[in-house]
Protein backbone atom coordinates (compact mmCIF):
# COMPACT_ATOMS: atom_id res chain seq x y z
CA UNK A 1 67.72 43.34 86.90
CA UNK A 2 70.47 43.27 84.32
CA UNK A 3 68.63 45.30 81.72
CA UNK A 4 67.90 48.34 85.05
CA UNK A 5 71.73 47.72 85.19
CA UNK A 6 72.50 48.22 81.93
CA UNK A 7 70.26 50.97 80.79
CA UNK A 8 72.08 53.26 84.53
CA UNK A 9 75.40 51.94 82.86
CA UNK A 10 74.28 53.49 79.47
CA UNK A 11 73.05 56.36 81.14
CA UNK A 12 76.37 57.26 82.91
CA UNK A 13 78.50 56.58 80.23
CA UNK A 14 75.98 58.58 77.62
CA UNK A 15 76.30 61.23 80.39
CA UNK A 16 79.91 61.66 80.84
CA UNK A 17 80.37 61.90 76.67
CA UNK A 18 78.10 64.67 77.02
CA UNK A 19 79.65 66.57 79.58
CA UNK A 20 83.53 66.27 78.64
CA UNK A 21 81.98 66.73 74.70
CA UNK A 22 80.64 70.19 76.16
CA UNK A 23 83.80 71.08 77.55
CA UNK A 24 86.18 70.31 74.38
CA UNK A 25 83.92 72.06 72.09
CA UNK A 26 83.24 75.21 74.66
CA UNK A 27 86.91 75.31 74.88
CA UNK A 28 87.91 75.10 70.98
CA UNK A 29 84.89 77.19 70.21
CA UNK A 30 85.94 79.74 73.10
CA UNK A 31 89.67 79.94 71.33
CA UNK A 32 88.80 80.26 68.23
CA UNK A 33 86.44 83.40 68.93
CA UNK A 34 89.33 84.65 71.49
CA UNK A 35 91.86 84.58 67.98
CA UNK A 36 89.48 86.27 65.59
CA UNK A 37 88.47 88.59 68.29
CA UNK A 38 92.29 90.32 69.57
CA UNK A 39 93.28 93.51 69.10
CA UNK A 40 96.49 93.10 66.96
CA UNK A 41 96.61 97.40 66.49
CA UNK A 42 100.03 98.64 67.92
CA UNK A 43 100.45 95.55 70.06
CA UNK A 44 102.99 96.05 73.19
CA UNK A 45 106.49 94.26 72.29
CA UNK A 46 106.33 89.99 71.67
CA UNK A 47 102.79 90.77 71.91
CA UNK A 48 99.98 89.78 68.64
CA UNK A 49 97.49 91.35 70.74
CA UNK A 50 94.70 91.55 73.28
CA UNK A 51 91.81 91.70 74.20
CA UNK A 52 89.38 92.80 77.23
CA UNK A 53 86.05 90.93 78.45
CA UNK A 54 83.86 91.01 81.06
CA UNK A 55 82.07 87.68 82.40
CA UNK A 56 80.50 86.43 85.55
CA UNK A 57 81.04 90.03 87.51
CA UNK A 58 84.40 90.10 86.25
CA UNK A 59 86.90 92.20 83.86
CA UNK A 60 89.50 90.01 82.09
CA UNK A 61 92.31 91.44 80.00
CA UNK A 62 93.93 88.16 77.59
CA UNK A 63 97.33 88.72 75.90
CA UNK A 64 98.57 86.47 73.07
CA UNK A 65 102.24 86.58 72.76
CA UNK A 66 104.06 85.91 68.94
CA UNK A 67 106.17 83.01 70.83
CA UNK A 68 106.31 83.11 74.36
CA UNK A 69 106.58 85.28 77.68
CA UNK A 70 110.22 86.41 78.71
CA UNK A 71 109.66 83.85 81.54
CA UNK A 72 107.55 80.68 81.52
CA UNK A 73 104.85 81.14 84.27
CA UNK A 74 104.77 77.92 86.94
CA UNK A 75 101.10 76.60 86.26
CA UNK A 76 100.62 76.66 82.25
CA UNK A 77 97.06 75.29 81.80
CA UNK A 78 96.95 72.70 79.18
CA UNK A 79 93.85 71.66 76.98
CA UNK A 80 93.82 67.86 76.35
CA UNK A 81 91.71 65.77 79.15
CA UNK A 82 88.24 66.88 77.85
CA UNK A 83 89.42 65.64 74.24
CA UNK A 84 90.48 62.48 75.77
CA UNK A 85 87.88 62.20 77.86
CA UNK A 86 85.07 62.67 75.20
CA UNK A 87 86.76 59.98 73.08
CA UNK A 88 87.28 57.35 75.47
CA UNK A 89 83.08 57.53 77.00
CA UNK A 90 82.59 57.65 73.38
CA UNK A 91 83.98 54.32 72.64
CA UNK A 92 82.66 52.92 75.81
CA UNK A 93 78.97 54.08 74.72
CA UNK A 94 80.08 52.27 71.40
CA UNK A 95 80.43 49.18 72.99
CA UNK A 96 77.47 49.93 75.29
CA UNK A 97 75.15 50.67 72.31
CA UNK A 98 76.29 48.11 69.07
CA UNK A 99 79.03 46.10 70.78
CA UNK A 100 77.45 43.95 72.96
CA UNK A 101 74.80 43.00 70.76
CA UNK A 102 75.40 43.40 67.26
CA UNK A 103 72.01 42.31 66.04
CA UNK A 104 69.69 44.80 68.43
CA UNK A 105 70.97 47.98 66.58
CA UNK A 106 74.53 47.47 64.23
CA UNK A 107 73.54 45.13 62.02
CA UNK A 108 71.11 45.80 59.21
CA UNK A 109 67.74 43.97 59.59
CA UNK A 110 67.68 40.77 57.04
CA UNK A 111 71.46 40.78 56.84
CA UNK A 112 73.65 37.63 56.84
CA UNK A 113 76.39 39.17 58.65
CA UNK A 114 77.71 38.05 62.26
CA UNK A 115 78.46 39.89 65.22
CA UNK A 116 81.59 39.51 65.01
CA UNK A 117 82.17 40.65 61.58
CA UNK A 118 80.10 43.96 62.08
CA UNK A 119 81.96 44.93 65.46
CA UNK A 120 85.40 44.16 63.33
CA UNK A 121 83.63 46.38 60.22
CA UNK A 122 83.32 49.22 62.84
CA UNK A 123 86.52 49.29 64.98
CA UNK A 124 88.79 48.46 61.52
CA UNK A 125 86.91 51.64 59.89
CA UNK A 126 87.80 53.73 62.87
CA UNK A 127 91.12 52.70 62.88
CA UNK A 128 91.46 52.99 58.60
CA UNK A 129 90.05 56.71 58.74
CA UNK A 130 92.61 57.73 61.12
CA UNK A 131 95.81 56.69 59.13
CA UNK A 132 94.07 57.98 55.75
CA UNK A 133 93.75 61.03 57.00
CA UNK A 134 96.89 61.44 58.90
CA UNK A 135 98.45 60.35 55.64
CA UNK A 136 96.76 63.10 53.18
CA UNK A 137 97.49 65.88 56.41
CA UNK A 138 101.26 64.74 55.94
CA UNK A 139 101.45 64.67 52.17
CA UNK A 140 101.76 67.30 49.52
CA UNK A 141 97.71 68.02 50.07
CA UNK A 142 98.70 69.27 53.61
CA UNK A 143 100.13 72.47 51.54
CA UNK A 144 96.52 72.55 50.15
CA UNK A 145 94.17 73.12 52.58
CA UNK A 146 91.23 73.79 50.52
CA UNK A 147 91.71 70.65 48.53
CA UNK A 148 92.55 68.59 51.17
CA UNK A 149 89.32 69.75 52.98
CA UNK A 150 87.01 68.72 49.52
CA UNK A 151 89.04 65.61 49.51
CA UNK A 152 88.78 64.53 53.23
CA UNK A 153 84.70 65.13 52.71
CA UNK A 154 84.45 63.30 49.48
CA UNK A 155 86.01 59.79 51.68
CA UNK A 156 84.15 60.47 54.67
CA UNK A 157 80.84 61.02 52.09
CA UNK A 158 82.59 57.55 51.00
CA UNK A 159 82.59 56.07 54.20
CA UNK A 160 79.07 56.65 55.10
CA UNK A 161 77.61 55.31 51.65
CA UNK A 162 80.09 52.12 52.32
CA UNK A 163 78.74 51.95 56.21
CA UNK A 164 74.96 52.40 55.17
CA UNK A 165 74.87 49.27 52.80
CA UNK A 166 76.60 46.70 55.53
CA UNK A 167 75.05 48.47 59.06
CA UNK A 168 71.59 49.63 59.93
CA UNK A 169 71.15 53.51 59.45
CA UNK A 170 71.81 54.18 63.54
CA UNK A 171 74.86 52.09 62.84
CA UNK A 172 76.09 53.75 60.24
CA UNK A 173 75.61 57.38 61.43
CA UNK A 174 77.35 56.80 64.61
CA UNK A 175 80.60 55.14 62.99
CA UNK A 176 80.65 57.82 60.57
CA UNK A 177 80.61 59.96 64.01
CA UNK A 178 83.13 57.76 65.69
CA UNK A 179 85.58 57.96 62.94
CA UNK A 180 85.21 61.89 62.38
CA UNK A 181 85.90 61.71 66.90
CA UNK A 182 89.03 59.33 66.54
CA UNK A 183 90.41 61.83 64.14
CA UNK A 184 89.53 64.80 66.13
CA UNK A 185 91.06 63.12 69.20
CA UNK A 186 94.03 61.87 67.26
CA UNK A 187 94.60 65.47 66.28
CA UNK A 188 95.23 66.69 69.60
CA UNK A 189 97.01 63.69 70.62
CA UNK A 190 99.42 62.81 67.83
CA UNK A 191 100.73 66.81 66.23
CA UNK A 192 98.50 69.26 68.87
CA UNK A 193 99.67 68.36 72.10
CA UNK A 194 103.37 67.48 70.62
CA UNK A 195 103.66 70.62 68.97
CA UNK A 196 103.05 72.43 72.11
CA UNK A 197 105.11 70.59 74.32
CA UNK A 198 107.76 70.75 72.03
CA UNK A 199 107.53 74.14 71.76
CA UNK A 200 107.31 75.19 75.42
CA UNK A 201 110.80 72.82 76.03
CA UNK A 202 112.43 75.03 73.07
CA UNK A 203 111.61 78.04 75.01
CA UNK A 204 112.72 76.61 78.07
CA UNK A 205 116.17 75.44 76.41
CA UNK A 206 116.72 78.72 75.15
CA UNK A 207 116.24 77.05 71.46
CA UNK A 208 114.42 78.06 68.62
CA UNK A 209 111.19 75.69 67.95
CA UNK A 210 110.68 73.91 64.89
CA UNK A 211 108.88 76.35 63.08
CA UNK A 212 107.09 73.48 61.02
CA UNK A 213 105.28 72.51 64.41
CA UNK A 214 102.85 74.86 64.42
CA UNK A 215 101.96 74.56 61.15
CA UNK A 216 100.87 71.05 61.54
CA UNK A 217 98.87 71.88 65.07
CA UNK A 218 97.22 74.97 63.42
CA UNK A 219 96.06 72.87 60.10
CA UNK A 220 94.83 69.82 62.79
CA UNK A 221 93.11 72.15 64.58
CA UNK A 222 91.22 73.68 61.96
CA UNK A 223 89.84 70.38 60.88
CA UNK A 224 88.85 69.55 64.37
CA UNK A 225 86.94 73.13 64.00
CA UNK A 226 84.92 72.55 61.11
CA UNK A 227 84.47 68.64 62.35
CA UNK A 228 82.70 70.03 65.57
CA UNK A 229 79.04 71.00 64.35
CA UNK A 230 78.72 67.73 61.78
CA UNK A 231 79.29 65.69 65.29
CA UNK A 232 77.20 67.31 67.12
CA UNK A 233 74.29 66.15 64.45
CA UNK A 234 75.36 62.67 64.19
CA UNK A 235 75.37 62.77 68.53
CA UNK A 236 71.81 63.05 68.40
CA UNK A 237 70.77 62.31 64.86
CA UNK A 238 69.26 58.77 66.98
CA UNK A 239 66.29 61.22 67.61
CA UNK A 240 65.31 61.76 64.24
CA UNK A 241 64.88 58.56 61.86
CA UNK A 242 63.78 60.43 59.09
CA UNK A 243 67.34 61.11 58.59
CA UNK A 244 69.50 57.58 59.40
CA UNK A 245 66.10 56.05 58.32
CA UNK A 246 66.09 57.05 54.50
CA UNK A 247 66.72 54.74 51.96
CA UNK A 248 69.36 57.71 50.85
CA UNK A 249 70.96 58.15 54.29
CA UNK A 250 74.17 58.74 53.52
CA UNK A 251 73.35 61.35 50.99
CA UNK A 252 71.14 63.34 54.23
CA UNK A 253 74.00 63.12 56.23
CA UNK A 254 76.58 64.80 54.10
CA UNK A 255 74.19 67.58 53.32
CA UNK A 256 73.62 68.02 56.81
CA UNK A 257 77.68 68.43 57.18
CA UNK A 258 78.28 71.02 54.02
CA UNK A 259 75.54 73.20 56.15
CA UNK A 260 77.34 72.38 59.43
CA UNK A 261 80.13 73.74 57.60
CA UNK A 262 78.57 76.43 56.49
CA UNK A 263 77.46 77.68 59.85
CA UNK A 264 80.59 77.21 61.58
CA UNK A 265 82.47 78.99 58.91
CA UNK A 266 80.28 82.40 59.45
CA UNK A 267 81.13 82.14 62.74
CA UNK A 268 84.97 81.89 62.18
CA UNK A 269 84.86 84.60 59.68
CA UNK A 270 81.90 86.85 60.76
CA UNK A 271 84.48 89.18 62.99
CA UNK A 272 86.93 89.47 60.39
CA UNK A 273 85.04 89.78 57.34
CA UNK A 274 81.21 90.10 56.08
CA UNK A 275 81.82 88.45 53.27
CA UNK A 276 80.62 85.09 54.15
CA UNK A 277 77.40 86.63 55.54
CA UNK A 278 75.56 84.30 52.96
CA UNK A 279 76.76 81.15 54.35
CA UNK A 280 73.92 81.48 57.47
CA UNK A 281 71.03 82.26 55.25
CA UNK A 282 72.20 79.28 52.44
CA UNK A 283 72.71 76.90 55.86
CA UNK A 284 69.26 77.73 56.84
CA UNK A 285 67.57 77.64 53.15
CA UNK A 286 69.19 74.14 52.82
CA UNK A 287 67.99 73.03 56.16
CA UNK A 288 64.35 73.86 55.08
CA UNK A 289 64.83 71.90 51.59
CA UNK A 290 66.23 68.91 53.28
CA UNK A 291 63.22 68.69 55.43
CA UNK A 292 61.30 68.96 52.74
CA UNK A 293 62.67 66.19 50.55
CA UNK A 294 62.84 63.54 54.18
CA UNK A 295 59.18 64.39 54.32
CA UNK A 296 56.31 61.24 54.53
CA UNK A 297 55.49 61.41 50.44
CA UNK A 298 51.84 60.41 50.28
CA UNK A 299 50.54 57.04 48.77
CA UNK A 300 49.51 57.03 44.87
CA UNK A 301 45.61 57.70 44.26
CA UNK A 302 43.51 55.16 42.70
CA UNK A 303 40.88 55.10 41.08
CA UNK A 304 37.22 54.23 42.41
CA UNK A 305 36.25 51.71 39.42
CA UNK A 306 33.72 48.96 39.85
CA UNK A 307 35.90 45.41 39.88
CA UNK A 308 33.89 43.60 37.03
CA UNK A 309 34.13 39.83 36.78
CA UNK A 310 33.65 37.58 34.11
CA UNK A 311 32.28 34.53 34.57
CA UNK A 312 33.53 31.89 31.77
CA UNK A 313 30.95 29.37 30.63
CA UNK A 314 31.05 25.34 31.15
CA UNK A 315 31.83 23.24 28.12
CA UNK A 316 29.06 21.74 26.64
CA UNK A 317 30.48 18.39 27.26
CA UNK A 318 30.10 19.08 31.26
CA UNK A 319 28.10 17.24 33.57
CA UNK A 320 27.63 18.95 36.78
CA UNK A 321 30.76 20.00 36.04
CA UNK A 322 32.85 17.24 35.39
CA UNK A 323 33.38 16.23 31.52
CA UNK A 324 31.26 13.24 29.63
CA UNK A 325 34.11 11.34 29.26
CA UNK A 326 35.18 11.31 33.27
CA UNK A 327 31.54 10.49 34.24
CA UNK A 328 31.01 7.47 36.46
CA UNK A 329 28.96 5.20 33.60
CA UNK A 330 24.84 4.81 34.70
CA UNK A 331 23.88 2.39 36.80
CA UNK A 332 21.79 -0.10 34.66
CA UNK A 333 18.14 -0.14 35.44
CA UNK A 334 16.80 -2.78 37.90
CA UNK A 335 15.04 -5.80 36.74
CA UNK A 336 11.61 -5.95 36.95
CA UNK A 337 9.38 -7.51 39.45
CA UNK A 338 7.76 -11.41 38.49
């Protein structure tokens, strides 16, 4: 009864991560095609453009304002519950999954560690990638986006190569997952959602918002864009052990990111700019090699040659095997009859 209980408990939790995970990535996904998508041509006054769609049986005209309307409308609709949503069921299936019993799936078969010491291992590296990477956002990198971006892959490549050789390859997969989610969530909570309510009470004050602000919120929420597809893998990369399961695991997964990458950066760019066309067909092309290289390699040939065996003669000292010298000595003969 306890295991139909847990397996329904897995299965609602599991369930609920999905669904709030659709919604936060529909709704970053939706934005960012809504921003590389407006009509900025001879935009109407405090305007940056607009744009018209039709959806569902219905015609929708969007404005994007430089700042902010003349007048703050009564129901602004904020995006943050499906981000903390997804997070929170995704700790909880955490738990669920390696938590509760380290040795069924964390811990790597034949290892010495404890239970305790691989939940600590996971919930300390969630908590370390966080304030690394807040760190490198707020330092002199954070002027650099393109070498912050090689940098923050290079320590998450690290991460998964440290995670591989102390959990099993599920383990390590879904940390690398969890700590790549903390981020993302950490994003929105800690400089996204700050940013924005900072800026809507500077509008409302009649002040002028911190211009840095947005800076910070727009360089977080780039990250959490190209972090999107590279989750998505590791979400169900539990369905296919010929990635967590190679000896080289770690190596799979970050060539499965640079393509994620890849993919999601044609679609950021495709409406602006055809000159990242290549980045589908290279995404694709590397998806075939790494299939190729996780593939079953077949067992080495031998050779159909007769097993001969020599047969090495007894010393001539041997007596049914056993030497002269250890022989039992004759029995004398009998005496003869009178």
């Amino acid at each position: 009864m306890q295991a139909h209980l847990m397996e329904w408990l897995n299965l609602g939790v599991r369930w609920i991560h999905m669904i709030t995970g659709v919604a936060w990535i529909g709704a970053s996904f939706y934005f960012v095609w809504l921003e590389n998508n407006l009509n900025r041509a001879n935009p109407k006054d405090g305007l940056s453009g607009d744009l018209w769609a039709i959806h569902g049986g219905g015609i929708y005209h969007l404005e994007k304002y430089k700042l902010a309307p003349p007048t703050m409308p009564e129901n602004l609709h904020w995006f943050k519950w499906e981000a903390y949503f997804t997070w929170m069921s995704g700790i909880a299936l955490l738990c669920l999954v390696f938590y509760l019993n380290p040795a069924l799936y964390l811990i790597a078969p034949g290892s010495s560690m404890s239970g305790p010491e691989a939940v600590a291992i996971g919930i300390g590296s969630l908590i370390a990638g966080w304030f690394v990477y807040d760190f490198l956002c707020d330092s002199a990198l954070g002027k650099r986006p393109a070498l912050l971006g090689f940098i923050l892959f290079l320590l998450l490549v690290a991460a998964a190569f440290g995670l591989s050789k102390v959990f099993s390859g599920r383990g390590a997969y879904l940390h690398v997952g969890a700590i790549i989610g903390t981020i993302m969530v950490g994003n929105v909570f800690r400089i996204i959602m700050p940013a924005q309510r900072a800026l809507v009470a500077a509008i409302k004050e009649g002040r002028t918002p911190d211009p840095t602000l947005p800076a910070k919120g727009l360089l977080r929420s780039r990250h959490n864009n190209y972090f999107t597809l590279p989750v998505l893998f590791i979400m169900i990369s539990n369905h296919f052990p010929s990635t967590y399961g190679s000896q080289y695991n770690w190596l799979i997964l970050a060539g499965i990111a640079v393509l994620a990458v890849l993919v999601r950066h044609y679609f950021n760019t495709r409406h602006d700019s055809h000159k990242y066309a290549w980045t589908l067909p290279v995404a694709a092309l590397g998806m075939v090699c790494l299939a190729y290289v996780t593939g079953p390699k077949p067992a080495p040939a031998t050779p159909d040659v007769a097993k001969v065996i020599k047969y090495q003669p007894l010393p001539e000292t041997a007596v049914g095997g056993v030497k002269a010298a250890d022989a039992p000595p004759a029995a004398a003969p009998a005496p003869a009859a009178p």
